[in-house]
Protein backbone atom coordinates (compact mmCIF):
# COMPACT_ATOMS: atom_id res chain seq x y z
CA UNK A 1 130.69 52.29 99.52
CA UNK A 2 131.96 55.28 98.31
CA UNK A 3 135.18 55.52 96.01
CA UNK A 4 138.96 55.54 96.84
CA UNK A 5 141.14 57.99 94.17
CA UNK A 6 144.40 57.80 95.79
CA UNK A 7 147.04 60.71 94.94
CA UNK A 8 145.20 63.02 92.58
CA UNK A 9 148.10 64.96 90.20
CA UNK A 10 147.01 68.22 89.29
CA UNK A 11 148.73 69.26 85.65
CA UNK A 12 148.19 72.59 84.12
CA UNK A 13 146.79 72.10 80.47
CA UNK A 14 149.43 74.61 79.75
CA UNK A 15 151.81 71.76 80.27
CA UNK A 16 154.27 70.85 77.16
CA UNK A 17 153.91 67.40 77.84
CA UNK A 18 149.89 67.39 78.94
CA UNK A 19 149.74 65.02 75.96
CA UNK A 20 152.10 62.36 77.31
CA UNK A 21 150.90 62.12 80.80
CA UNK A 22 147.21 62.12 79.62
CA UNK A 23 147.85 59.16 77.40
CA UNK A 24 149.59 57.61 80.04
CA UNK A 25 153.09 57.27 78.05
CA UNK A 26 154.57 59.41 80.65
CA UNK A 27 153.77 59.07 84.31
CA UNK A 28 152.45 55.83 83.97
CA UNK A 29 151.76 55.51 88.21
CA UNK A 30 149.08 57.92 87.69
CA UNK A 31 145.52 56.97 88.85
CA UNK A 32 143.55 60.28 88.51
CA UNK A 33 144.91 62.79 86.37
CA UNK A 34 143.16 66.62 86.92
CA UNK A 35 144.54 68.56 83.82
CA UNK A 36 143.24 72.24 85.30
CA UNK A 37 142.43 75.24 83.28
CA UNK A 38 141.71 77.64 86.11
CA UNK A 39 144.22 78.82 89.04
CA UNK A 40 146.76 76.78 87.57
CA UNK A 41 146.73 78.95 84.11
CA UNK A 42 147.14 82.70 83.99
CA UNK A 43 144.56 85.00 82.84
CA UNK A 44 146.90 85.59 79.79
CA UNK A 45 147.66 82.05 79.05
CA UNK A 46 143.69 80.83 78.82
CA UNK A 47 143.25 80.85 75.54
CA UNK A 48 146.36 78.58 74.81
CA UNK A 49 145.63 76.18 77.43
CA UNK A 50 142.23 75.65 75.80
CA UNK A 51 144.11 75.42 72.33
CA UNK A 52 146.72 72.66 73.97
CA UNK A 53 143.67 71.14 75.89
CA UNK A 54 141.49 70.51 72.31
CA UNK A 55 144.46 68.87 71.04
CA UNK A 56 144.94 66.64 73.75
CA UNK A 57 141.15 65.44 73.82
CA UNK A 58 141.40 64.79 70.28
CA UNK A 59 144.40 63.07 70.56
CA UNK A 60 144.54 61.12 73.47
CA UNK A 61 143.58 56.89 73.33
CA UNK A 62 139.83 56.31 74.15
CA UNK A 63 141.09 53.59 76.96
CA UNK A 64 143.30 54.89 79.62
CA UNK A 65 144.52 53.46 83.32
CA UNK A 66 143.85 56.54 84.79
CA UNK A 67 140.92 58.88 85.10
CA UNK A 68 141.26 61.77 83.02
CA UNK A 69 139.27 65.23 84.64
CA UNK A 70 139.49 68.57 83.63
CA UNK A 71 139.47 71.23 86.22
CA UNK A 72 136.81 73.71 84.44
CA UNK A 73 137.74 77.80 84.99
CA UNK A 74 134.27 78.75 85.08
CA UNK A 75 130.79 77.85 83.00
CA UNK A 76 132.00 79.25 79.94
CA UNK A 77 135.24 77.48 79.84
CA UNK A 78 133.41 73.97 80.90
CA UNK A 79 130.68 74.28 77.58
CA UNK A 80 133.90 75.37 75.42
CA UNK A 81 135.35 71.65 76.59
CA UNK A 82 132.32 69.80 75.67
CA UNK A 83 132.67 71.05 72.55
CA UNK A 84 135.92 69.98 71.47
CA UNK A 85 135.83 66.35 70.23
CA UNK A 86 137.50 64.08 72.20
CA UNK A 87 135.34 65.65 75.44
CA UNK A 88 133.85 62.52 75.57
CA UNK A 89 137.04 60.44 76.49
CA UNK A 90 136.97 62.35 79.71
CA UNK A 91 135.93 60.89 83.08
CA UNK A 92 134.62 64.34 84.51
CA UNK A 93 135.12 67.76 85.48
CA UNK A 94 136.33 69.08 88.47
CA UNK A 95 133.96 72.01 89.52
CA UNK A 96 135.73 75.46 90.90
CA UNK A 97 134.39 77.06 94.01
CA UNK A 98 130.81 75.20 93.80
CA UNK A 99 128.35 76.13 95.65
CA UNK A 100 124.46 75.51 96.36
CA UNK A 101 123.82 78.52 94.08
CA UNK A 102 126.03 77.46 90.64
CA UNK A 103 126.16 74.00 90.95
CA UNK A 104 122.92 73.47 88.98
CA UNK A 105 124.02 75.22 86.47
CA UNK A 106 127.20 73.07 85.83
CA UNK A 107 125.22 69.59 85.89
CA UNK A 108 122.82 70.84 83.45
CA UNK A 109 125.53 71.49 80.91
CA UNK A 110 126.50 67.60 81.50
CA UNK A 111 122.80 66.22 81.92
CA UNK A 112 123.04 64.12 78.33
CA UNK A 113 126.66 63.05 78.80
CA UNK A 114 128.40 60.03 80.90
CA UNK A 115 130.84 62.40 82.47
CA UNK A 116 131.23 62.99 86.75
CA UNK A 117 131.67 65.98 88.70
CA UNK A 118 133.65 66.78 92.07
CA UNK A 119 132.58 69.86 93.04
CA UNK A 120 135.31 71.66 94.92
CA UNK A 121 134.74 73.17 98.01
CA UNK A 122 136.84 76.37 98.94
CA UNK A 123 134.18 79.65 99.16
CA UNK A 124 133.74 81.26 101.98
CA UNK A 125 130.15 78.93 101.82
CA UNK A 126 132.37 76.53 103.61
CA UNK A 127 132.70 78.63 106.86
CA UNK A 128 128.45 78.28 107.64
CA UNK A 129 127.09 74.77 108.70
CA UNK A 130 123.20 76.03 106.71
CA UNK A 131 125.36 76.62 103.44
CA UNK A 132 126.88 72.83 104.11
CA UNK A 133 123.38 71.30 104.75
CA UNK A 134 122.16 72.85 101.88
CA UNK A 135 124.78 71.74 99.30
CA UNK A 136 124.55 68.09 100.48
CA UNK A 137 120.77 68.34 99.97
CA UNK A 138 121.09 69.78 96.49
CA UNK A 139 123.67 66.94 95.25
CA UNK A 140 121.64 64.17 97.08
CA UNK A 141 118.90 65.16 94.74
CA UNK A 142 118.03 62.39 91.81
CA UNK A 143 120.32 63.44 88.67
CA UNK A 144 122.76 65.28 90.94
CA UNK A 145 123.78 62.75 93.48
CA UNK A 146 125.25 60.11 90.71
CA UNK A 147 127.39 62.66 89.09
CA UNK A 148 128.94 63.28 92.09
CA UNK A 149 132.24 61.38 92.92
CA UNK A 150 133.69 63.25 95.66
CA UNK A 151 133.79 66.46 97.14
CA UNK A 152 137.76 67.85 97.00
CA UNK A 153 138.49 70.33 99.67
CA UNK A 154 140.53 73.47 98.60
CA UNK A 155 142.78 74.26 101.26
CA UNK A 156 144.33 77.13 99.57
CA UNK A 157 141.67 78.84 98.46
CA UNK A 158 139.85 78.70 101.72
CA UNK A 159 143.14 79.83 103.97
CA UNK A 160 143.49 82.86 101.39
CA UNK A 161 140.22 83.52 102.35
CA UNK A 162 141.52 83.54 106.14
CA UNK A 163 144.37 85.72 105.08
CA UNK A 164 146.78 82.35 105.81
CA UNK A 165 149.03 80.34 103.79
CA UNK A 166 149.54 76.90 105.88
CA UNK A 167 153.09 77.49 107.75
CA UNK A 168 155.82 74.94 106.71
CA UNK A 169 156.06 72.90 110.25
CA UNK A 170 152.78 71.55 111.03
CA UNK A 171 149.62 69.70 108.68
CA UNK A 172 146.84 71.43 107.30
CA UNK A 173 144.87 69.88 110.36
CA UNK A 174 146.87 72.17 112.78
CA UNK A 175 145.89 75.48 110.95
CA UNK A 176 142.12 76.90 111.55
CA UNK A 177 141.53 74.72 108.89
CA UNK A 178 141.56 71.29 111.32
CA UNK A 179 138.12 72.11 112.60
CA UNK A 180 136.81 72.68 109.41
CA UNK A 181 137.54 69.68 107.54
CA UNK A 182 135.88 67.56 110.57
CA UNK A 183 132.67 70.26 110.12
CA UNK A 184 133.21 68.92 106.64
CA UNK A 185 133.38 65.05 106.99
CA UNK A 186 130.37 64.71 109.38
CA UNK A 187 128.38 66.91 107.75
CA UNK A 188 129.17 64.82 104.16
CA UNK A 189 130.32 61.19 105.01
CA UNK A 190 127.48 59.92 106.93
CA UNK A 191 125.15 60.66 103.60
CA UNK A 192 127.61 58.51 101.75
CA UNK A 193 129.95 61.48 100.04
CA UNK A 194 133.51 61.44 99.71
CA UNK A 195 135.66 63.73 100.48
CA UNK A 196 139.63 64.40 99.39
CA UNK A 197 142.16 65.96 101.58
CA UNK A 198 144.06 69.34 100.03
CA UNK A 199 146.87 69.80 98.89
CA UNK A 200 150.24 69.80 100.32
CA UNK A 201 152.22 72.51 98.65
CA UNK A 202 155.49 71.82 100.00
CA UNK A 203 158.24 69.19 98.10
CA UNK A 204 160.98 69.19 100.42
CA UNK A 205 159.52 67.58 103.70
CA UNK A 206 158.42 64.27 103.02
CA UNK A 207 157.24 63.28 106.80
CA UNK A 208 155.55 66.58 107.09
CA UNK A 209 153.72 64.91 103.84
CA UNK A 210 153.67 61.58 105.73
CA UNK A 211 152.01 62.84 108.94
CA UNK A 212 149.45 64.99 106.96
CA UNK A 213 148.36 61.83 105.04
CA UNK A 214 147.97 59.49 107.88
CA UNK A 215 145.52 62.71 109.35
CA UNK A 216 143.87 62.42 105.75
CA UNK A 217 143.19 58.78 106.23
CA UNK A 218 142.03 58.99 110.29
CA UNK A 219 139.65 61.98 108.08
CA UNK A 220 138.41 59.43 106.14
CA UNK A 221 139.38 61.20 102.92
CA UNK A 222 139.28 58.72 99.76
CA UNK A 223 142.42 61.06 97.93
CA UNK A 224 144.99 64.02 98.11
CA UNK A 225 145.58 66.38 95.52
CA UNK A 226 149.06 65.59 94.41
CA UNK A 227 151.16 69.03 92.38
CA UNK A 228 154.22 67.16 91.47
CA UNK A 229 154.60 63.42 90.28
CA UNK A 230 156.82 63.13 93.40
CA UNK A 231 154.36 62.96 95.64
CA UNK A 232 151.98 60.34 94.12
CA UNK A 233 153.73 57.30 95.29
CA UNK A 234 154.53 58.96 98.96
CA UNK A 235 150.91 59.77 99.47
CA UNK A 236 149.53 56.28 98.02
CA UNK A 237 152.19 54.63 99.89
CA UNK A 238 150.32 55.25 103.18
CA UNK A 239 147.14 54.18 101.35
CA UNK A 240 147.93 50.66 101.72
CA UNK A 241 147.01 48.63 104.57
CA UNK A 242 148.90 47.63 107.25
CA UNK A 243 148.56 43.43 107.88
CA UNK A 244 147.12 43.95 111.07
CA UNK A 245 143.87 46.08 109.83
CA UNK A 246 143.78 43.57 106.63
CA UNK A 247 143.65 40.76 108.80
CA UNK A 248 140.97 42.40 111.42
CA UNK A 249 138.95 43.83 108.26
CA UNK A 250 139.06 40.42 106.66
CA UNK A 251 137.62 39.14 110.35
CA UNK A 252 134.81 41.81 110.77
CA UNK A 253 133.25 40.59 107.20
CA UNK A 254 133.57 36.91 107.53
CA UNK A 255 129.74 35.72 108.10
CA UNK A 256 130.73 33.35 110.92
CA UNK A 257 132.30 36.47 112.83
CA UNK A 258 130.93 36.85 116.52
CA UNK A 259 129.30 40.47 116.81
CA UNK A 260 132.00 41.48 118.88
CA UNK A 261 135.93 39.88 119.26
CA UNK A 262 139.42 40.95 120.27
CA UNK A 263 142.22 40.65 117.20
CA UNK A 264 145.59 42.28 117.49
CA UNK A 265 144.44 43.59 121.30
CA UNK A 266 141.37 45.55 119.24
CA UNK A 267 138.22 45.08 119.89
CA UNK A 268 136.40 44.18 116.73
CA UNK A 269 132.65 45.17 116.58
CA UNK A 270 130.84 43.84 112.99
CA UNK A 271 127.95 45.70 113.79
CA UNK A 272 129.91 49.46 113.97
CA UNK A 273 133.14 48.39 112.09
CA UNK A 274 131.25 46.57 108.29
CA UNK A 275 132.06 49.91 106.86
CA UNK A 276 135.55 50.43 107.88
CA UNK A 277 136.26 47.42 107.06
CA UNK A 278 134.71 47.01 103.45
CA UNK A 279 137.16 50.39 102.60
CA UNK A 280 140.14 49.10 104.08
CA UNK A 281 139.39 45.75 101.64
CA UNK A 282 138.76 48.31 98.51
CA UNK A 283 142.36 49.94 99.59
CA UNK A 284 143.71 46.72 99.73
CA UNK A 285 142.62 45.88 96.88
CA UNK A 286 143.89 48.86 94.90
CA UNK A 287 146.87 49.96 96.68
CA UNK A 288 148.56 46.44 98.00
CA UNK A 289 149.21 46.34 101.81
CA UNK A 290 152.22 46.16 103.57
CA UNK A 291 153.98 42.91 104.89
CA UNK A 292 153.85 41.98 108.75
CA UNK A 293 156.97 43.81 110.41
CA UNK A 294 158.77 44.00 114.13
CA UNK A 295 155.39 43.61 116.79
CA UNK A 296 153.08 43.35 113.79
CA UNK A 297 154.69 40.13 112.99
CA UNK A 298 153.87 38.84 116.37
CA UNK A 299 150.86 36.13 116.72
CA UNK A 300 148.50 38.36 118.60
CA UNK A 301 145.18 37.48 117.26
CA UNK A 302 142.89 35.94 119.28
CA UNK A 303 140.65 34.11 116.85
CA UNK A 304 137.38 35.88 116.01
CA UNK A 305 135.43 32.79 117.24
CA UNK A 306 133.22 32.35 120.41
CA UNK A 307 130.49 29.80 121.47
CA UNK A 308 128.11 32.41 123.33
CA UNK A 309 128.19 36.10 123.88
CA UNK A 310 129.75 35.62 127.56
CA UNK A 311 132.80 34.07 125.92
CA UNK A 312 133.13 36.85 123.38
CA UNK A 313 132.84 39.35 126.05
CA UNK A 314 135.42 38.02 128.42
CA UNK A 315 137.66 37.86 125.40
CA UNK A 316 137.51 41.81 125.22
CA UNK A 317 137.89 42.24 128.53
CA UNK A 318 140.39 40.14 129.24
């Protein structure tokens, strides 16, 4: 089952208080914290965000309730990081622009360490199914396909490369973009990758934000890239699970579960719905889920029980 993140916060290891939020003294809500060292940091600034960055490693506590990544500018910046003492505190790296032809070369330089990778998609690879097929072939290789936590989508990068910036009134799955991402999750999810949705770039319209991260979730994206701690709880707020699909989820993986039954007017299929519903438990279990409300309050289960296969089919139907 692959790996829920929730709202990844991007902070700029430029960042006077890097230090606080990394040690979790400051932002304390944070799950997965992505302190980035490449288009976050100006040319000009690199060599003091690598100076900040050392001090934070060697700094920081050992033990930490979030994951702590570093968003690598390039190979030479990610061996400069392993370096510094204190690398080893780190959960992973996030990998810039990866592709079929450099990702190698950035798990070698972690082949005798503990630490992950999510390899960020947003070259111009992205655009051809063959480059797809051959990425997810190269990181479901043995000593690649371990490392690999999720694959994060950049958004950005790839609607520069479109000569777009997303408009302000509709979701990144409205833009030329939409198709992709779907390219993108069946070409990747059914060999048991995750994916995380982009970012949303724009703090002043919350159910823009809202509808973008119910899309995310219909996606089946595990996390969002978060740039401002206002948006962590907003995204992770739709990450928890509504009664009714905690209830039906619960049903699906019961072992006395008929293969197919009707809950909340749903049909419930164990046989097509086990992996749904062992994600929706993982959310549940890390992100709460919301209390029954209006209609969802309303006794509308029929029980997932049935004494022969007639009787579970007229239940559907009915």
């Amino acid at each position: 089952m692959v790996k829920t993140l929730g709202a990844s916060l991007y902070v700029p290891a430029t960042h006077k208080y890097l230090m606080d939020v990394a040690s979790g003294t400051r932002l304390g809500n944070v799950r997965s914290l992505i302190m980035c060292t490449e288009d976050a940091v100006a040319d000009r600034e690199l060599s003091y965000a690598l100076f900040n960055l050392s001090l934070v490693l060697a700094n920081m506590p050992v033990d930490s309730q979030a994951e702590r990544f570093v968003r690598v500018r390039n190979l030479d910046v990610m061996t400069r990081v392993l370096a510094m003492p204190g690398a080893d505190k780190l959960t992973g790296f996030v990998i810039p622009k990866a592709t079929q032809y450099n990702l190698p070369m950035y798990c070698n330089l972690v082949r005798d360490t503990a630490h992950v990778l999510m390899p960020t998609l947003e070259t111009a690879e992205v655009f051809y199914d063959a480059e797809m097929h051959a990425l997810r072939h190269l990181i479901g290789s043995p000593g690649i396909r371990e490392r690999v936590v999720a694959l994060r989508i950049g958004g950005n990068d790839l609607l520069a490369l479109l000569g777009l910036r997303r408009p302000r009134n509709m979701t990144i799955y409205r833009t030329p973009l939409g198709p992709v991402i779907g390219r993108l999750v069946t070409t990747f999810r059914p060999h048991g990758f995750a994916l995380t949705a982009p970012v949303f770039e724009h703090l002043d319209l919350p159910q823009l934000l809202a509808e973008e991260v119910n899309e995310d979730l219909a996606h089946g994206m595990v996390g969002k890239t978060a740039i401002h701690p206002s948006q962590i709880d907003p995204i992770e707020s739709h990450y928890r699970v509504s009664a009714s699909d905690l209830e039906e989820a619960s049903a699906i993986l019961r072992p006395d579960s008929p293969a197919v039954f009707a809950m909340n007017q749903s049909m419930c299929e164990v046989a097509t719905h086990r992996a749904w519903a062992e994600s929706t438990l993982e959310r549940s279990r890390l992100f709460g889920s919301h209390p029954r409300q209006g209609q969802d309050a309303m006794p509308t289960a029929t029980p997932p029980v049935a004494t022969s296969p007639m009787l579970t089919s007229q239940t559907i139907l009915r």
